[in-house]
Protein backbone atom coordinates (compact mmCIF):
# COMPACT_ATOMS: atom_id res chain seq x y z
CA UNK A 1 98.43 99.69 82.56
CA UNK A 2 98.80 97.98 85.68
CA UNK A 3 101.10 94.29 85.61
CA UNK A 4 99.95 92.34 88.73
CA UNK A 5 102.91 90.90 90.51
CA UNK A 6 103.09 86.89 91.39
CA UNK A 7 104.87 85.62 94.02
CA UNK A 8 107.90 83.32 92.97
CA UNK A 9 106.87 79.44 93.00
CA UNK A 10 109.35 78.69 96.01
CA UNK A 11 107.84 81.17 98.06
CA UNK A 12 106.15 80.39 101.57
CA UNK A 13 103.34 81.54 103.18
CA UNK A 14 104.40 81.16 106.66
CA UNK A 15 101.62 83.41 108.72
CA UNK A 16 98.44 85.48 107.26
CA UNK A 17 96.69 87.71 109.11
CA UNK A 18 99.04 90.24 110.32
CA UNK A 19 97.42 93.77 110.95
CA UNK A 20 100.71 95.63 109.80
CA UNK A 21 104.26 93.64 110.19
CA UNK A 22 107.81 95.24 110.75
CA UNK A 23 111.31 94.88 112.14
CA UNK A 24 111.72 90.92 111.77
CA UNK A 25 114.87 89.23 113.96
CA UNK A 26 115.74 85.93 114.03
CA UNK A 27 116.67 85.30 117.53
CA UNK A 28 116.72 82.06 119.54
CA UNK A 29 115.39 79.55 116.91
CA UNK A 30 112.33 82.02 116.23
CA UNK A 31 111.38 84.67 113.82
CA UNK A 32 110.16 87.96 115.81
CA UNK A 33 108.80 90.53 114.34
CA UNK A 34 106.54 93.63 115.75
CA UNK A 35 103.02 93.57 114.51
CA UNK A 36 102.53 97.51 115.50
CA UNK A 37 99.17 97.46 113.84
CA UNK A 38 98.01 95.54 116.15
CA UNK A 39 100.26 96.70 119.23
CA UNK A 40 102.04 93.26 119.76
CA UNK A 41 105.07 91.70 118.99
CA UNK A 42 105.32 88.05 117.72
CA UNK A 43 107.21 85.15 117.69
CA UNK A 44 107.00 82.63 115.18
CA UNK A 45 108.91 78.85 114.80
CA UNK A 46 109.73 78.11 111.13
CA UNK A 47 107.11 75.62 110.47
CA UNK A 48 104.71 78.57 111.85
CA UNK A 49 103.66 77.82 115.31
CA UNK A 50 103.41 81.44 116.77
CA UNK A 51 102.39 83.42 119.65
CA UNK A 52 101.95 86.72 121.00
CA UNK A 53 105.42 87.09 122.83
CA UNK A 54 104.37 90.83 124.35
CA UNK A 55 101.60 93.29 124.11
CA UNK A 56 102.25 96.39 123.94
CA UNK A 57 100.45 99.34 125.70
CA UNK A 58 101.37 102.45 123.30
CA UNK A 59 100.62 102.59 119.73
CA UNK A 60 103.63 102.62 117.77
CA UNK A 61 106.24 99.61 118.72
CA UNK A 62 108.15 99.88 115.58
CA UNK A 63 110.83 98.05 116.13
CA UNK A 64 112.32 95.66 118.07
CA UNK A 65 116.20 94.18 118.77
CA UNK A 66 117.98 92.53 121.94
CA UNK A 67 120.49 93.71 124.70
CA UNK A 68 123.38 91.48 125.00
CA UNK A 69 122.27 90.40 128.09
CA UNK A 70 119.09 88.86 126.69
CA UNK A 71 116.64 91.88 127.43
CA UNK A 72 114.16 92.77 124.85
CA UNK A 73 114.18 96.64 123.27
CA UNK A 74 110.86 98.00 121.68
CA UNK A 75 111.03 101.77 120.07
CA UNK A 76 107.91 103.58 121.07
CA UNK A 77 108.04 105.54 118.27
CA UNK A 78 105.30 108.24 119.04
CA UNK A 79 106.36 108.58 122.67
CA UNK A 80 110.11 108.59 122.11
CA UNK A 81 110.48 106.04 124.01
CA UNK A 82 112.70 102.94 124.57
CA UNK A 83 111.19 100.55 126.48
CA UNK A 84 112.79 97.19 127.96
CA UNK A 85 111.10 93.82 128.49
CA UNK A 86 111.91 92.46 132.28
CA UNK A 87 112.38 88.99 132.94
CA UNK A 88 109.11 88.96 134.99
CA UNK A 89 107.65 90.38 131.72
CA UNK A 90 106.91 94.46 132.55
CA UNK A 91 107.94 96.98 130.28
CA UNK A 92 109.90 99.32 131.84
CA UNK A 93 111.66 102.51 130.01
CA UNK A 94 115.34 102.19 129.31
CA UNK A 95 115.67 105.23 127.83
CA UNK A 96 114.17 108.19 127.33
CA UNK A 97 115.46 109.97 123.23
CA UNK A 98 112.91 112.92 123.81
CA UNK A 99 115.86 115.17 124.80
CA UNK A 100 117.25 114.89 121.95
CA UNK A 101 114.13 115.65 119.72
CA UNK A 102 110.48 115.93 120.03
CA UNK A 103 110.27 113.87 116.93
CA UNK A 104 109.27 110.43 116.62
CA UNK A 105 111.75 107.51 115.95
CA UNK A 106 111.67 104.45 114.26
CA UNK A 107 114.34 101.69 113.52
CA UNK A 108 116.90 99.90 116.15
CA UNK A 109 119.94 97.72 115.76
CA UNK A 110 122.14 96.59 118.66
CA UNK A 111 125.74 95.85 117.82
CA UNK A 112 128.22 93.39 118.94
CA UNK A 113 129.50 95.73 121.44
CA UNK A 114 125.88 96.24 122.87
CA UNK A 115 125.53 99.86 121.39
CA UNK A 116 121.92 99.95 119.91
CA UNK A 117 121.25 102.31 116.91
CA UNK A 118 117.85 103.80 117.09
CA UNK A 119 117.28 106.37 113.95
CA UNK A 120 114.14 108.64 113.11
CA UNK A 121 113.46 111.63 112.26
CA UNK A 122 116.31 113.52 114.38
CA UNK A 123 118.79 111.01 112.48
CA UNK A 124 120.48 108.21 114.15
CA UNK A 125 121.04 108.08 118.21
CA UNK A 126 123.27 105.83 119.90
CA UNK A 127 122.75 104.07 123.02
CA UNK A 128 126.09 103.05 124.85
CA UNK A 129 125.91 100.02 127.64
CA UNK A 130 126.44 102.02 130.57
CA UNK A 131 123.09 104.45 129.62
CA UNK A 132 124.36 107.24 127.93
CA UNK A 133 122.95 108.53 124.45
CA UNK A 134 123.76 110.83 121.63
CA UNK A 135 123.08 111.42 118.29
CA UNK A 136 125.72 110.22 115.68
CA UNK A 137 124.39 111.30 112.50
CA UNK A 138 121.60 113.68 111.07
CA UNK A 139 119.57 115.04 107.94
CA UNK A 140 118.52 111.29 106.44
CA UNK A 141 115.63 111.46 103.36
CA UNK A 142 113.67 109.17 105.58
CA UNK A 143 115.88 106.99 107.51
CA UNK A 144 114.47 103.21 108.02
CA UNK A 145 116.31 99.93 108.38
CA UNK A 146 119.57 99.56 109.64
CA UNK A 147 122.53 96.72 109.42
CA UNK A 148 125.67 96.31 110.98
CA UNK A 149 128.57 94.23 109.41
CA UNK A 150 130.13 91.53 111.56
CA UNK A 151 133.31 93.06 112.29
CA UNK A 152 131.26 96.22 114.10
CA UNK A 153 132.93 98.15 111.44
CA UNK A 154 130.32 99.65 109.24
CA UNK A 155 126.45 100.72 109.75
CA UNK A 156 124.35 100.73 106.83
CA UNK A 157 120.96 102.67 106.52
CA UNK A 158 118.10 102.71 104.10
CA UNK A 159 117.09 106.04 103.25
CA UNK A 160 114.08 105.29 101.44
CA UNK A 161 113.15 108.78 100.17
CA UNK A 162 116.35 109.23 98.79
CA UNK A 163 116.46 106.09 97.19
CA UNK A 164 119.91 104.66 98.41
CA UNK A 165 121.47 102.69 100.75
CA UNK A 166 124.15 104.67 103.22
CA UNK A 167 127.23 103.79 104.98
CA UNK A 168 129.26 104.90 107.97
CA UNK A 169 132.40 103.57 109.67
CA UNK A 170 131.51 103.00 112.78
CA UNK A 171 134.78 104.21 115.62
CA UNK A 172 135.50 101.86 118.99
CA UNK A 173 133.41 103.82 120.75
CA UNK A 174 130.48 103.96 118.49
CA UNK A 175 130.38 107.14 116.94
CA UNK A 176 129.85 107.42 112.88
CA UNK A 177 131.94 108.83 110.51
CA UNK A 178 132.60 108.62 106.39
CA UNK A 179 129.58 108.55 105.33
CA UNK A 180 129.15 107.60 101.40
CA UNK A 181 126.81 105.91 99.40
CA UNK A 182 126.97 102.28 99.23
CA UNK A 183 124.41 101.97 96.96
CA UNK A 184 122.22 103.98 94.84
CA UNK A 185 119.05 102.21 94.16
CA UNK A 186 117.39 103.69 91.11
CA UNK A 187 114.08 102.84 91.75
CA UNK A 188 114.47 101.46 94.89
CA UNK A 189 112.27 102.60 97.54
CA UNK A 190 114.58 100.93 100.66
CA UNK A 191 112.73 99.70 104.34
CA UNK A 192 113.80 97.08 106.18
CA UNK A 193 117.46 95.75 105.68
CA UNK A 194 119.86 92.88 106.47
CA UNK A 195 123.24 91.68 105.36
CA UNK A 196 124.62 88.16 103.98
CA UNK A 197 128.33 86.25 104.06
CA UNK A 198 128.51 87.53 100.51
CA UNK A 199 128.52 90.93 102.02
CA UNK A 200 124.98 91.94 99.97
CA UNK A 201 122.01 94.03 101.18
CA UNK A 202 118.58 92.89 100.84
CA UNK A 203 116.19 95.49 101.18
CA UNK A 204 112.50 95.29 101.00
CA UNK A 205 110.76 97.75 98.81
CA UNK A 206 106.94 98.92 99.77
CA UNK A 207 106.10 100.56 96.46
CA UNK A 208 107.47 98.21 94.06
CA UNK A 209 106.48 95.26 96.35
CA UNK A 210 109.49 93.40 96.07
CA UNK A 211 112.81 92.26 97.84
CA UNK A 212 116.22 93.25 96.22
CA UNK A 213 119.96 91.96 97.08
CA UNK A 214 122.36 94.18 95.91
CA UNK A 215 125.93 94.69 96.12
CA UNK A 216 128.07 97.69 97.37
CA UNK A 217 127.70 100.24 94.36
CA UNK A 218 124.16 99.20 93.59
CA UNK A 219 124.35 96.22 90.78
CA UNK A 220 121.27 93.64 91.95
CA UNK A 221 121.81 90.31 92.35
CA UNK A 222 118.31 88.95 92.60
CA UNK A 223 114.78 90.20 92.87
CA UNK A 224 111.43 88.38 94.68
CA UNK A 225 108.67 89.68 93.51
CA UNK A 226 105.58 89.58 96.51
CA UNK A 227 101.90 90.88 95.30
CA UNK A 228 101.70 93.38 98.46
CA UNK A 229 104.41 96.01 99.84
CA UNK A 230 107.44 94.20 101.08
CA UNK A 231 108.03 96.45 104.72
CA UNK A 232 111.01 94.16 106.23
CA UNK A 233 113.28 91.44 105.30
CA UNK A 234 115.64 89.60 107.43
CA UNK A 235 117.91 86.44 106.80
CA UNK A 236 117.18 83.38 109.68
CA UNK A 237 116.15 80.03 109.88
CA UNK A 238 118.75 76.79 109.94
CA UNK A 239 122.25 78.36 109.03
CA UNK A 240 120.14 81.99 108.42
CA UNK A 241 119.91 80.55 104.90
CA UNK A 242 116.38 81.64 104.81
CA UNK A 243 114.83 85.13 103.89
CA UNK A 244 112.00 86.75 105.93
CA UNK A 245 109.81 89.23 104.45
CA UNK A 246 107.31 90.85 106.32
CA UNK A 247 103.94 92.19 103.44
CA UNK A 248 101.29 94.15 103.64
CA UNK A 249 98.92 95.99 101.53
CA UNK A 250 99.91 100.01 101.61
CA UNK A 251 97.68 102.72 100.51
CA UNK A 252 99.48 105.42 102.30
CA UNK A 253 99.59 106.37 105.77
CA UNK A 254 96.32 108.16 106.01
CA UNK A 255 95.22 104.60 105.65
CA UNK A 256 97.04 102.40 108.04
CA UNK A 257 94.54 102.27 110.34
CA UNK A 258 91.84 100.88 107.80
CA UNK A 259 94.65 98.33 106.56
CA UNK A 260 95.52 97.16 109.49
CA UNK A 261 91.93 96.63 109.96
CA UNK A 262 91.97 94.52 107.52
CA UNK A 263 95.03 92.68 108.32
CA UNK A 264 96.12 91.70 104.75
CA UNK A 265 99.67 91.46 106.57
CA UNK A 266 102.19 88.24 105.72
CA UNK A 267 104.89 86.86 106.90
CA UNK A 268 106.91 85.07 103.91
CA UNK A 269 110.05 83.16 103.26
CA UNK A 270 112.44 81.58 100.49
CA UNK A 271 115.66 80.52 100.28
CA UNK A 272 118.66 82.89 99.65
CA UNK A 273 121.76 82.53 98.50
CA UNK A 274 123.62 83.16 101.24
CA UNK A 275 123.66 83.00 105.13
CA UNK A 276 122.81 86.41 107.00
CA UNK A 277 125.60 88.05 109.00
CA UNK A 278 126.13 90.88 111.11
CA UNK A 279 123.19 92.60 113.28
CA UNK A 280 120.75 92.39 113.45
């Protein structure tokens, strides 16, 4: 027997009409978030005036996250590609992760020190400032979203497969080490990620259609319960006191073409409990 889910009475429908939503940042007084079914990415005010910031000309822009000098990032995740938004508004490629595997790749995070992150199926690359990349960590059960803390002392990554949430320190200059668990989910089925003050994780679950905050060794400190997958969740808004989930209907990915179709894709919010911290 099948219990249909019901969003929580505080919830808000900010935008409808999404062909399929990831990768949510607050940056600059504006939700963005990439709408890869529909090959553009999106900004969005918090009483919902949006526009198409950039479209895309490849099929895949997962993800999206910022240079600390203001340039925009896309992962071309087919082409294994990053690309980089000019102030003139080309895309031009700043770097190129097919040497380091044919495979495609997925989520980004940029850190404090301007090292960006970028994992997939290879693992997790890093990207220093001055151009050089290597990969930092490997053999993930389906690596998605990523977090840093705000010291630049720990990276956090969903693998959603495995059901957990992992850690690594994270050394001056940027390589990973320790990893442990930080949290093993149960049920969970972790995607998109982001951190609060309280030092949480919430994580947004596509199979259960829900968003979780949990604590380091897995104890949950709240559930919101959404009637479609939950693919991202970010913290944003005045004082980043407000949660971002990114929905959309899933029936596998044989189908995300005829979902996205059908753009049953939202963009949500609610309050939280506690600011967002960290990166992104």
């Amino acid at each position: 027997m099948t219990t249909k889910q019901t969003l929580a009475p505080e919830m808000r429908t900010l935008m409808t009409g999404l062909a399929m939503g990831e990768s949510p940042r607050w940056h600059e007084d504006r939700l963005w978030f990439s709408d890869w079914g529909a090959q553009e990415i999106i900004a969005v005010d918090i009483d919902g005036r949006s526009e198409v910031a950039v479209r895309v000309p490849f099929a895949l822009p997962f993800c999206v996250d910022w240079l600390t000098d203001g340039h925009l990032l896309i992962v071309s995740g087919r082409e294994g590609l990053l690309m980089r938004r000019e102030r003139d508004g080309s895309l031009v490629t700043h770097a190129d992760l097919r040497s380091l595997s044919p495979y495609g790749w997925n989520e980004i995070v940029v850190d404090g020190r301007g090292n960006a992150y970028i994992n997939g199926g290879p693992g997790i690359a890093m990207l220093a400032p001055e151009g050089s990349v290597r990969q930092v960590a490997d053999s993930f059960a389906f690596p998605n979203g990523m977090a840093i803390t705000p010291d630049n002392s720990t990276l956090i990554i969903a693998e959603s497969h495995a059901k957990k949430l992992t850690a690594f320190d994270i050394a001056v200059d940027g390589t990973l080490s320790n990893r442990r668990v930080w949290a093993d989910l149960g049920s969970g089925v972790p995607d998109g990620i982001c951190i609060d003050a309280d030092g949480a994780v919430w994580y947004a679950d596509v199979p259960n259609k829900r968003c979780v905050r949990v604590r380091e060794g897995g104890d949950v400190l709240q559930t919101v319960n959404a009637d479609r997958g939950c693919f991202a969740c970010t913290l944003g808004g005045p004082h980043r006191r407000t949660l971002f989930i990114v929905a959309t209907e899933w029936r596998g990915m044989e189908k995300a073409a005829e979902v996205a179709l059908e753009r049953t894709g939202q963009l949500l919010t609610i309050a939280a409990p506690a600011s967002g911290v960290g990166w992104p």
